[in-house]
C-alpha atoms as a PDB file:
ATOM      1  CA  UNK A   1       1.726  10.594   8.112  1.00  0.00           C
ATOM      2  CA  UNK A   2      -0.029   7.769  10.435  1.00  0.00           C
ATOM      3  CA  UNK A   3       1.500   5.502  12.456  1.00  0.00           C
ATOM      4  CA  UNK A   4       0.058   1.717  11.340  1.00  0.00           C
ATOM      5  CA  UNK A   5       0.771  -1.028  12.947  1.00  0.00           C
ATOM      6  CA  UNK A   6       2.203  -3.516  10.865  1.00  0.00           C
ATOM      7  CA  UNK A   7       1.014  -7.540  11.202  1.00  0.00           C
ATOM      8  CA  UNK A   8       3.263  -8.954   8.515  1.00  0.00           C
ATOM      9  CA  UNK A   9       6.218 -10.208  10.043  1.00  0.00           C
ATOM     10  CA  UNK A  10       9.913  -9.292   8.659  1.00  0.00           C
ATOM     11  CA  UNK A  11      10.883 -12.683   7.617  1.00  0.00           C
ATOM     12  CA  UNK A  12       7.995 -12.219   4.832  1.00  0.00           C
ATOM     13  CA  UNK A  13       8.945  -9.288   3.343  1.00  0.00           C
ATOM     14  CA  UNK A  14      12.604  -9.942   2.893  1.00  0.00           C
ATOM     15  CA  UNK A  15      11.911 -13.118   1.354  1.00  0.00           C
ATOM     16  CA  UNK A  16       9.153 -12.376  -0.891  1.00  0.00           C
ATOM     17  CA  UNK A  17       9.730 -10.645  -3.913  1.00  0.00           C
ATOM     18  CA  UNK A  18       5.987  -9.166  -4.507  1.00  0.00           C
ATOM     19  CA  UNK A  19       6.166  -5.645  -3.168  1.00  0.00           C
ATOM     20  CA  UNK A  20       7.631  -2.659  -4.690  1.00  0.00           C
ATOM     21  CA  UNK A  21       7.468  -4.423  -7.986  1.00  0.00           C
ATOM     22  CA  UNK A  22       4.767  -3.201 -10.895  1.00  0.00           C
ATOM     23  CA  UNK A  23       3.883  -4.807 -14.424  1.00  0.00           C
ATOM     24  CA  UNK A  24       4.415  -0.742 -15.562  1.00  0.00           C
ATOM     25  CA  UNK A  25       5.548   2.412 -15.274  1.00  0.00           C
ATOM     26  CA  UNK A  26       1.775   3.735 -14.535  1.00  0.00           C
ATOM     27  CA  UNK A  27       0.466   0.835 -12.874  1.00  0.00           C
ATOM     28  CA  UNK A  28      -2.624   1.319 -10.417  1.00  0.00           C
ATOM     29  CA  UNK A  29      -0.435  -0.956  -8.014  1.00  0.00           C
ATOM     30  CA  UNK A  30       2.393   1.861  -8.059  1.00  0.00           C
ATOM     31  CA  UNK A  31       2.562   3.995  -4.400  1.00  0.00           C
ATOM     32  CA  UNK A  32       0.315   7.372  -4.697  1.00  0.00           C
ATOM     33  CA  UNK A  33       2.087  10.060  -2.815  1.00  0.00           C
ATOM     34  CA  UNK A  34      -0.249  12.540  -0.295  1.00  0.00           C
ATOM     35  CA  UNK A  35       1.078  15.948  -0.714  1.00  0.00           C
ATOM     36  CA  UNK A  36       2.621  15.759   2.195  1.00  0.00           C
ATOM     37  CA  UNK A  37       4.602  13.099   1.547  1.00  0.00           C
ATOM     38  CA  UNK A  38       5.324  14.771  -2.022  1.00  0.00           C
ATOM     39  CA  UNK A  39       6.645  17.591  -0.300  1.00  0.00           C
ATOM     40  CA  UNK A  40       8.850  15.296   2.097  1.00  0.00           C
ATOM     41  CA  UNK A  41      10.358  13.293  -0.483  1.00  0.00           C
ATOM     42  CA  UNK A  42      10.787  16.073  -3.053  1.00  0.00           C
ATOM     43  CA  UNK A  43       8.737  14.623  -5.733  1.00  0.00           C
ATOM     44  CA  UNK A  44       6.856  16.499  -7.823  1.00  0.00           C
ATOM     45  CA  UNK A  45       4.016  14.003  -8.861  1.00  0.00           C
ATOM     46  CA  UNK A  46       1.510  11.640  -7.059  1.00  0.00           C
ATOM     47  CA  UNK A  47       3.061   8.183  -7.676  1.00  0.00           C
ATOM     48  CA  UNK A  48       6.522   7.148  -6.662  1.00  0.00           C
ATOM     49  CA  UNK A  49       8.997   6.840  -9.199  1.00  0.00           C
ATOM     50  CA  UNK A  50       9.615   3.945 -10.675  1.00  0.00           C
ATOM     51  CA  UNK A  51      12.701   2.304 -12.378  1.00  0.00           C
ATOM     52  CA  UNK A  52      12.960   1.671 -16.207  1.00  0.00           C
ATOM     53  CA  UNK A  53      11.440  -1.640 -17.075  1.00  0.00           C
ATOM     54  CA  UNK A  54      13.917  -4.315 -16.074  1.00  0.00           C
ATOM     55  CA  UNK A  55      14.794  -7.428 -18.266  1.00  0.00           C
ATOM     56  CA  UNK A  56      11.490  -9.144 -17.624  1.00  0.00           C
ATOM     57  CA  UNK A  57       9.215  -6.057 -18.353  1.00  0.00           C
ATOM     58  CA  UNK A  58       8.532  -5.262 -14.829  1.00  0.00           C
ATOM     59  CA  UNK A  59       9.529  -2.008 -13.141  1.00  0.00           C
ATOM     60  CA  UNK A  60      10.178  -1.403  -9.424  1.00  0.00           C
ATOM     61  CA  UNK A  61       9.999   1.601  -6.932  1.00  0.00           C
ATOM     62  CA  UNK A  62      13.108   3.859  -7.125  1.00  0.00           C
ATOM     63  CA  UNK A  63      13.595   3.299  -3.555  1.00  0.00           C
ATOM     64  CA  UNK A  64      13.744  -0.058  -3.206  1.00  0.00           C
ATOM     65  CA  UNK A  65      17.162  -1.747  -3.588  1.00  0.00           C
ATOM     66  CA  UNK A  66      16.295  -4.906  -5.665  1.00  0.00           C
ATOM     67  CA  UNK A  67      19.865  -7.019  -4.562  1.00  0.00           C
ATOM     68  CA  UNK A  68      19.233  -7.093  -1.132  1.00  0.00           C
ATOM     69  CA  UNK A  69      15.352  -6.753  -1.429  1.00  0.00           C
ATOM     70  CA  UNK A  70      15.210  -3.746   0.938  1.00  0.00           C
ATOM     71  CA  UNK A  71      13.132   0.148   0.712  1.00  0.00           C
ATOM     72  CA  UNK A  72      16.092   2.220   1.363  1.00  0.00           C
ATOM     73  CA  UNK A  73      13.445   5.172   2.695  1.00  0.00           C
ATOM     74  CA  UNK A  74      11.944   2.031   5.183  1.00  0.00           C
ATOM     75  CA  UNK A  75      11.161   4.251   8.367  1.00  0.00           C
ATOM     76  CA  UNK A  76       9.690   6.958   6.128  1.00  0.00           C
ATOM     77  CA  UNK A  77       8.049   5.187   3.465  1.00  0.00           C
ATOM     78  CA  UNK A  78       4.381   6.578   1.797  1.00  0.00           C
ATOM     79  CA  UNK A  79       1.240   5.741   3.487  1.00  0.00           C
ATOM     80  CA  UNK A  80       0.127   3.007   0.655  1.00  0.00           C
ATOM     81  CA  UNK A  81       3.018   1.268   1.329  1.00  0.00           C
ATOM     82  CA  UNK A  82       2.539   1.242   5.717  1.00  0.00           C
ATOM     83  CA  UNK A  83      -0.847   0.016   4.573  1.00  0.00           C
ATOM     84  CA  UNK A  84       0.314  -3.091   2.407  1.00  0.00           C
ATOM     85  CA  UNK A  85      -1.170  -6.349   2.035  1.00  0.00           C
ATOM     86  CA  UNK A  86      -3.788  -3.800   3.053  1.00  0.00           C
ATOM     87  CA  UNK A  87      -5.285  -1.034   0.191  1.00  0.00           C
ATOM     88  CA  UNK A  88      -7.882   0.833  -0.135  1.00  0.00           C
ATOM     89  CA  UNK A  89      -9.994  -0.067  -2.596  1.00  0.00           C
ATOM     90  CA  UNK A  90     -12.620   2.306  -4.627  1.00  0.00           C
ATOM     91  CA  UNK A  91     -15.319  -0.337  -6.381  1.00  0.00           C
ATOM     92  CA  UNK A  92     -18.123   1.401  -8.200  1.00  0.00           C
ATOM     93  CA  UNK A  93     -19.115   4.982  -5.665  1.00  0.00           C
ATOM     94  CA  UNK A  94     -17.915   3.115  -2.150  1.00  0.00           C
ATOM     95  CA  UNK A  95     -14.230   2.816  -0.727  1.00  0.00           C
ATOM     96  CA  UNK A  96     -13.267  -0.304   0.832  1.00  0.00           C
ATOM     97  CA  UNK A  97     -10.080  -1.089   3.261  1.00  0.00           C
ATOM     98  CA  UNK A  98      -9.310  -4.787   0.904  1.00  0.00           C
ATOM     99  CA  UNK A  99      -6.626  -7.230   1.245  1.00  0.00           C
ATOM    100  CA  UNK A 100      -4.106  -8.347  -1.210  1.00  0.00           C
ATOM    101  CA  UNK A 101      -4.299 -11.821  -1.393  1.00  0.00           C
ATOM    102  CA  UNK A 102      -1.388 -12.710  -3.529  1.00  0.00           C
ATOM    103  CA  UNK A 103       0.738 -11.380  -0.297  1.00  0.00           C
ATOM    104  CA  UNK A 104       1.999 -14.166   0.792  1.00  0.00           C
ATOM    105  CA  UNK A 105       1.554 -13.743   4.635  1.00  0.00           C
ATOM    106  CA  UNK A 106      -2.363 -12.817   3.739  1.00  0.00           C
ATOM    107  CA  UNK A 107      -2.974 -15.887   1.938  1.00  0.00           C
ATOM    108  CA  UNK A 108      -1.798 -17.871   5.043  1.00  0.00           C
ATOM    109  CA  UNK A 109      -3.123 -15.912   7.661  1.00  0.00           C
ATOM    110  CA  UNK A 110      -6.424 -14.161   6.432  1.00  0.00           C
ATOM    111  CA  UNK A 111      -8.171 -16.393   8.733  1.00  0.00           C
ATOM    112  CA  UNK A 112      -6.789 -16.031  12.163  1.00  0.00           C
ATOM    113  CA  UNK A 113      -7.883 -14.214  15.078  1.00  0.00           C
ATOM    114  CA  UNK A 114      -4.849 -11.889  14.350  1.00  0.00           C
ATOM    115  CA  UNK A 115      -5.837 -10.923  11.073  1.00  0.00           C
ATOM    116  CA  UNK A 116      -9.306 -10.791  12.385  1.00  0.00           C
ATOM    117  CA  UNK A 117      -8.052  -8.164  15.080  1.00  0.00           C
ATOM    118  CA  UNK A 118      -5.640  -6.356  12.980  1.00  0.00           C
ATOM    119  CA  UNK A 119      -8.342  -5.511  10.021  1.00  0.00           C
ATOM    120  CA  UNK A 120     -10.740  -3.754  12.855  1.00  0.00           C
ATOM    121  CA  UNK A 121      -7.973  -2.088  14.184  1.00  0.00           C
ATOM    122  CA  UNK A 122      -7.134  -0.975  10.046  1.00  0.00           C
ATOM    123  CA  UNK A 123     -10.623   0.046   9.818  1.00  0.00           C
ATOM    124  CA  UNK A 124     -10.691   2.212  12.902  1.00  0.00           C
ATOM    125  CA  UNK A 125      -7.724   3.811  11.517  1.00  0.00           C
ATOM    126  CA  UNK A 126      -8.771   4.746   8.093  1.00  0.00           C
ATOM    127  CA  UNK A 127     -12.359   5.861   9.873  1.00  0.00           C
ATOM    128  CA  UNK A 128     -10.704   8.514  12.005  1.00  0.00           C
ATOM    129  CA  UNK A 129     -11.296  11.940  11.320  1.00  0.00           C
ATOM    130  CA  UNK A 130      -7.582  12.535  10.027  1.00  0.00           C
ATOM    131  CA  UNK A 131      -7.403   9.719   7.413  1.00  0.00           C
ATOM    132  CA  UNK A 132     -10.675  10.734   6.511  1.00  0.00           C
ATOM    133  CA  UNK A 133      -9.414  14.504   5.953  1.00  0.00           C
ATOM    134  CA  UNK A 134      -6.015  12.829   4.154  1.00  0.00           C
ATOM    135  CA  UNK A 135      -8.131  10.925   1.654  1.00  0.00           C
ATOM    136  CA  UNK A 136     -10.627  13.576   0.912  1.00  0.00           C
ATOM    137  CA  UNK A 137      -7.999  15.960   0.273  1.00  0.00           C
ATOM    138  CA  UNK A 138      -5.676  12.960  -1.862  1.00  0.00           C
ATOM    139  CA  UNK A 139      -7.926  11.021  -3.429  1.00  0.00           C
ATOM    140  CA  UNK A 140      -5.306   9.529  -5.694  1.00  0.00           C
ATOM    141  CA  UNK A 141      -4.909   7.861  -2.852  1.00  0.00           C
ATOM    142  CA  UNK A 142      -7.940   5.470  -3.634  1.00  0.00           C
ATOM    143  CA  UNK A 143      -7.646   3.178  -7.027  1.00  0.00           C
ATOM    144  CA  UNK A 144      -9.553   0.111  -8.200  1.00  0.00           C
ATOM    145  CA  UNK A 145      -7.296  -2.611  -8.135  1.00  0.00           C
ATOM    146  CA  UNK A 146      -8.101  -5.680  -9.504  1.00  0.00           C
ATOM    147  CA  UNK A 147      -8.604  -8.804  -7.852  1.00  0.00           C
ATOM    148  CA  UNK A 148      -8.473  -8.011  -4.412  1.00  0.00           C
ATOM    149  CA  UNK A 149     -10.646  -8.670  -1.245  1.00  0.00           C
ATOM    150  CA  UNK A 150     -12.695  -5.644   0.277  1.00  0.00           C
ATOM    151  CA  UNK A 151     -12.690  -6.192   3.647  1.00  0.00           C
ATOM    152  CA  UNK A 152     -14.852  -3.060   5.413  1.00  0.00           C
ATOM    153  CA  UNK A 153     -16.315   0.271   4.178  1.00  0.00           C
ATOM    154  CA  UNK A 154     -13.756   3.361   4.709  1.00  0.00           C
ATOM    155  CA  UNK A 155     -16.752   6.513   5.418  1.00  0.00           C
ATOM    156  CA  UNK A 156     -15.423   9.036   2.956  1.00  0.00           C
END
């Protein structure tokens, strides 16, 4: 599994309650599993599992503890989720490293110099000849999401 860098600070995430939460149990937003990372976490399918649909509909990763808003698997979580705000995005034939904008460190920050610098360091990442390999050989790994900000071509 690569080693990303990660730009959003801590302070975000444990106050936000955005990630690891999905409008369904198959939503595109759920975490897609490589095989590899099937294999590591002993689950037999490409998304993560999620929880049963809580009181207001939504359903949220089975690893993430929803009282103290933590991922309980943290230091080995699933590519997708090392990527987030970041995705990558499939829009008609090409794939695109995008942004989630309704993150809320993304919204604030997408135009500094160190968003600027962390995106062409993202892109240089998914461009190597490994991430390449992983997405060719996972392609669940690419969805269309909706609504989100494609940010430079990934060269599958």
């Amino acid at each position: 599994m690569p080693d990303i860098d990660q730009i959003v600070p801590e302070k975000y995430c444990l106050s936000c309650k955005g990630c690891c939460r999905f409008e369904g149990p198959r939503s595109a937003w759920a975490v897609h599993l490589s095989a590899g990372e099937q294999q590591a976490l002993g689950i037999q399918d490409t998304m993560l599992p999620l929880s049963e649909p809580h009181a207001d509909g939504t359903c949220t990763c089975s690893f993430f503890d929803l009282k103290a808003n933590r991922c309980s698997i943290y230091y080995k979580r699933p590519f997708e989720c090392r990527l987030y705000p970041f995705l990558i995005n499939r829009q008609g034939s090409a794939v695109f490293l995008a942004l989630d904008m309704r993150c809320p460190y993304a919204s604030e920050n997408y135009q500094t110099q160190r968003m600027r610098d962390h995106i062409a360091y993202l892109a240089g990442v998914l461009n190597s000849p490994a991430n390449i390999r992983l997405l060719n050989e996972n392609p669940w790994l690419i969805q269309q999401y909706p609504d989100v900000l494609n940010l430079s071509p990934v060269s599958i």
